[in-house]
Protein backbone atom coordinates (compact mmCIF):
# COMPACT_ATOMS: atom_id res chain seq x y z
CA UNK A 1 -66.04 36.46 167.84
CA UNK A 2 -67.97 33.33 166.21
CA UNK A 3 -64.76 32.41 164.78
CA UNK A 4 -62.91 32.59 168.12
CA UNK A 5 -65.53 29.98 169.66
CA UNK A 6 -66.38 28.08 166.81
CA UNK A 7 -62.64 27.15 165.94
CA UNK A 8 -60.15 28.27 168.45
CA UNK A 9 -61.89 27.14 171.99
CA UNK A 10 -63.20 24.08 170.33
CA UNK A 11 -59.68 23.12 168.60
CA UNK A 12 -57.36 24.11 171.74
CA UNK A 13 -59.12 22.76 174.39
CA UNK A 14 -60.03 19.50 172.48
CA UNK A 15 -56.64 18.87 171.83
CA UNK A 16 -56.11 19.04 175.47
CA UNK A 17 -58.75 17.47 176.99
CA UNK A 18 -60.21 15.28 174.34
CA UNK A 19 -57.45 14.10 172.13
CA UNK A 20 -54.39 13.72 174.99
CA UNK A 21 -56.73 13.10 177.85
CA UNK A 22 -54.16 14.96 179.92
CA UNK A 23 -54.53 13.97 183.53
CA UNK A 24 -54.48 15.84 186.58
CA UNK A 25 -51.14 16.93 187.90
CA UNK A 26 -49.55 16.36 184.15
CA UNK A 27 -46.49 18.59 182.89
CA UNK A 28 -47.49 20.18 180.05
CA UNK A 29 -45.97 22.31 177.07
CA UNK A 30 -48.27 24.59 174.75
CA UNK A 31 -46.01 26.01 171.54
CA UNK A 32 -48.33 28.89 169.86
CA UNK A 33 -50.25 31.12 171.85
CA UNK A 34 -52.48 32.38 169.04
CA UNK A 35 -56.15 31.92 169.76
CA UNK A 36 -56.09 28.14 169.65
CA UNK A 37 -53.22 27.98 171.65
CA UNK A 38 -54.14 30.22 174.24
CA UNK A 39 -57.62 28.15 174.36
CA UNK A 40 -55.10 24.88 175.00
CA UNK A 41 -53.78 26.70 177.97
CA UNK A 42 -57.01 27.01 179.39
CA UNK A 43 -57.76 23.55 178.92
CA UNK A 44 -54.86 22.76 180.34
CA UNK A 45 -55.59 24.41 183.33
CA UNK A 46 -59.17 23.59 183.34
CA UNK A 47 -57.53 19.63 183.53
CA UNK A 48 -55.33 20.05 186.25
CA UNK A 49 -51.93 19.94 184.70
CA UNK A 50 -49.66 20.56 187.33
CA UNK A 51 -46.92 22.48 185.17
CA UNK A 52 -47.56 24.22 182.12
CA UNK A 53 -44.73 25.57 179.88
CA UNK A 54 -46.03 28.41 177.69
CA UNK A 55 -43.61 29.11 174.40
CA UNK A 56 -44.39 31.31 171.72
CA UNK A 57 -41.87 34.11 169.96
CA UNK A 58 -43.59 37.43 171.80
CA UNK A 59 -42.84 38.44 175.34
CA UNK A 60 -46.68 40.04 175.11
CA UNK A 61 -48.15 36.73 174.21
CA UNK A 62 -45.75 34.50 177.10
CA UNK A 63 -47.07 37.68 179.23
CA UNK A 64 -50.74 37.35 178.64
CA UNK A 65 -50.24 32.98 179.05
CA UNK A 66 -48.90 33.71 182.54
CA UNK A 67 -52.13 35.58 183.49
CA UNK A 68 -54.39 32.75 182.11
CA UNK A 69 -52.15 30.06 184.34
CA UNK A 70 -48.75 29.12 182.52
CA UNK A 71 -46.38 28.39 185.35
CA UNK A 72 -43.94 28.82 183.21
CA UNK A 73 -42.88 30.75 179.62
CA UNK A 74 -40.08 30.17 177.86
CA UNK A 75 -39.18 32.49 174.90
CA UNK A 76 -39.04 30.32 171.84
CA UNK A 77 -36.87 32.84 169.92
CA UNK A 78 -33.90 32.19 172.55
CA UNK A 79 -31.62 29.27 171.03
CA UNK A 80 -31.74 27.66 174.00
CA UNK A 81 -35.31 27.10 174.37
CA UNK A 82 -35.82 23.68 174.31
CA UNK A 83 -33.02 22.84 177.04
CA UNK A 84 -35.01 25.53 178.95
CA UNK A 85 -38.27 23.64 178.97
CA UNK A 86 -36.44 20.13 179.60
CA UNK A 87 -34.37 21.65 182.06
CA UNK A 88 -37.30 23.24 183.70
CA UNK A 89 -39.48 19.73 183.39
CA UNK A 90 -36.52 17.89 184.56
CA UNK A 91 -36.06 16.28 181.00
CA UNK A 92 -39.50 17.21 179.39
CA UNK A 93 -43.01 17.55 179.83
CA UNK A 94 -45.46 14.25 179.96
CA UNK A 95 -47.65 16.33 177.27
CA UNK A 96 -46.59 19.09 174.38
CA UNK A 97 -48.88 20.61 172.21
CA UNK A 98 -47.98 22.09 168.64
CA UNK A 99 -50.97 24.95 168.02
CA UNK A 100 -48.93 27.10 165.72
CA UNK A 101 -49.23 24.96 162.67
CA UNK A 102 -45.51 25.52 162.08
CA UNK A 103 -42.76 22.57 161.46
CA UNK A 104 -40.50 24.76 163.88
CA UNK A 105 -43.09 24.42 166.31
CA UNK A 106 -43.51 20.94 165.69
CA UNK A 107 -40.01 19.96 166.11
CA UNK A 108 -40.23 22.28 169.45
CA UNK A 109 -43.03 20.08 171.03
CA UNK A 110 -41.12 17.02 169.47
CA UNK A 111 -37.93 18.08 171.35
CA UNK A 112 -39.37 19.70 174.72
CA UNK A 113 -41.78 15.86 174.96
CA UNK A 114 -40.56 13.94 177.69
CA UNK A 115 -38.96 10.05 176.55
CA UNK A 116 -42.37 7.89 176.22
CA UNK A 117 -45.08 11.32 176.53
CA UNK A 118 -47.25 12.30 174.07
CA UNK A 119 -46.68 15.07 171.33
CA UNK A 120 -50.27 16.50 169.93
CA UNK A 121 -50.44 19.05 166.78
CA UNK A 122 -53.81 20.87 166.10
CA UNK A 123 -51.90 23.32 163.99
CA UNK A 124 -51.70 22.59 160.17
CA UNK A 125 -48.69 23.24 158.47
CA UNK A 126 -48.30 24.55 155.15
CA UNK A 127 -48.92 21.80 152.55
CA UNK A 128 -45.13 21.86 150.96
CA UNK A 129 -43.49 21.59 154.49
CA UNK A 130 -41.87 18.74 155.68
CA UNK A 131 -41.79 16.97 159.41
CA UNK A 132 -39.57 14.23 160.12
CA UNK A 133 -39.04 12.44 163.12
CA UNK A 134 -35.04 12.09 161.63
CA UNK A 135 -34.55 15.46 161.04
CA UNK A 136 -31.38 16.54 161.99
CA UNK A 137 -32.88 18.96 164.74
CA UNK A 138 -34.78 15.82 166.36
CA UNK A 139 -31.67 13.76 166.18
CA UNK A 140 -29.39 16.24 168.17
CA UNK A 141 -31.46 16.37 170.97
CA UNK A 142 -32.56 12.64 171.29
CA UNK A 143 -31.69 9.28 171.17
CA UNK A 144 -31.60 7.87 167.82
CA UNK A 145 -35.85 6.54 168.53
CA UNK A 146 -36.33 3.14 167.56
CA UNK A 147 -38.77 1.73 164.47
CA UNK A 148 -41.41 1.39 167.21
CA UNK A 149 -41.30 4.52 169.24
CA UNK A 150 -41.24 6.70 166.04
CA UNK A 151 -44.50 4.60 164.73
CA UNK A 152 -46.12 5.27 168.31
CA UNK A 153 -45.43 9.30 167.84
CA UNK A 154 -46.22 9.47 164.74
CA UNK A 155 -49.49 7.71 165.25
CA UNK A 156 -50.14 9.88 168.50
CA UNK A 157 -49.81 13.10 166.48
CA UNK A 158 -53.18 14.09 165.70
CA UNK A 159 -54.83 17.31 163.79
CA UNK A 160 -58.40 18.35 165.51
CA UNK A 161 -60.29 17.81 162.25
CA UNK A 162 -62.21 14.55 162.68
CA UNK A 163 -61.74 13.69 158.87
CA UNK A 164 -57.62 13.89 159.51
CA UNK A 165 -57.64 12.12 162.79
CA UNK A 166 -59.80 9.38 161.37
CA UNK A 167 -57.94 8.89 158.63
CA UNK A 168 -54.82 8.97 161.06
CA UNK A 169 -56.07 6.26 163.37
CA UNK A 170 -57.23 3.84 160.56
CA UNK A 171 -53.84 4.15 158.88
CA UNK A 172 -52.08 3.81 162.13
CA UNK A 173 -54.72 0.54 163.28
CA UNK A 174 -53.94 -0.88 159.48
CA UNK A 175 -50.18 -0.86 159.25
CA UNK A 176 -49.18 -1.40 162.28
């Protein structure tokens, strides 16, 4: 139980709240609905969002999310799932959050993040994977994005340990 409030509620809903700064009435997309994902919904609704898009691979999971206050789930094991959110977000959400700490997640709140919104990952990846913003999954469902905008999302993604986000930011404040 320590665990569950000393990591999860702190990491989820700080991603929300504290590292995206949502804002009330915001469309937002939460990919993993482990505990730090389901603790992102609640921030979420705790914020105000006015849409939030719950995905995650188990109907008991998307089940449990719509009792907590997802407006919305979306199954992510359907190979449609991304046109599903953007279709339901009428072309994306203003906020997605990646709190499965998998690159297929990743690229799923890449792809589901509305043209200029923000794209957030508290979920740590396994040291040998790979994310690119030029993979070919984020290139067939996007415009090719330019030098800039991939510098601006790639700065914007942010883990919720403060060593990793500060070294983020300072990287991000020196080279760009």
């Amino acid at each position: 139980m320590a665990a569950l409030f000393g990591c999860a509620v702190v990491t989820g809903v700080g991603a929300v709240i504290n590292t995206a700064q949502i804002q009330p009435g915001s469309t937002v997309a939460i990919v993993g609905l482990g505990g730090v994902g389901l603790s992102g919904l609640m921030g979420a609704v705790l914020a105000g969002a006015g849409r939030i898009v719950a995905i995650d691979l188990s109907d008991d999971k998307l089940g449990l999310a719509r009792q907590l206050g997802a407006t919305d789930t979306v199954n992510a094991k359907d190979a449609d799932h991304v046109k599903q959110v953007r279709d339901l977000t009428n072309g994306g959400v203003d906020y997605a959050f990646d709190l499965a700490g998998t690159i297929k997640a990743m690229e799923t709140a890449y792809l589901v993040t509305r043209w200029g919104g923000t794209t957030v990952t508290a979920g740590l990846s396994p040291i040998a994977a790979d994310f690119s913003f030029r993979s070919r999954a984020c290139w067939s469902a996007r415009r090719r994005p330019s030098r800039a905008a991939t510098w601006e999302a790639a700065c914007r993604c942010a883990t919720s340990r403060a060593s990793s986000r500060s070294t983020s930011r300072a990287s991000c404040r020196s080279t760009a």
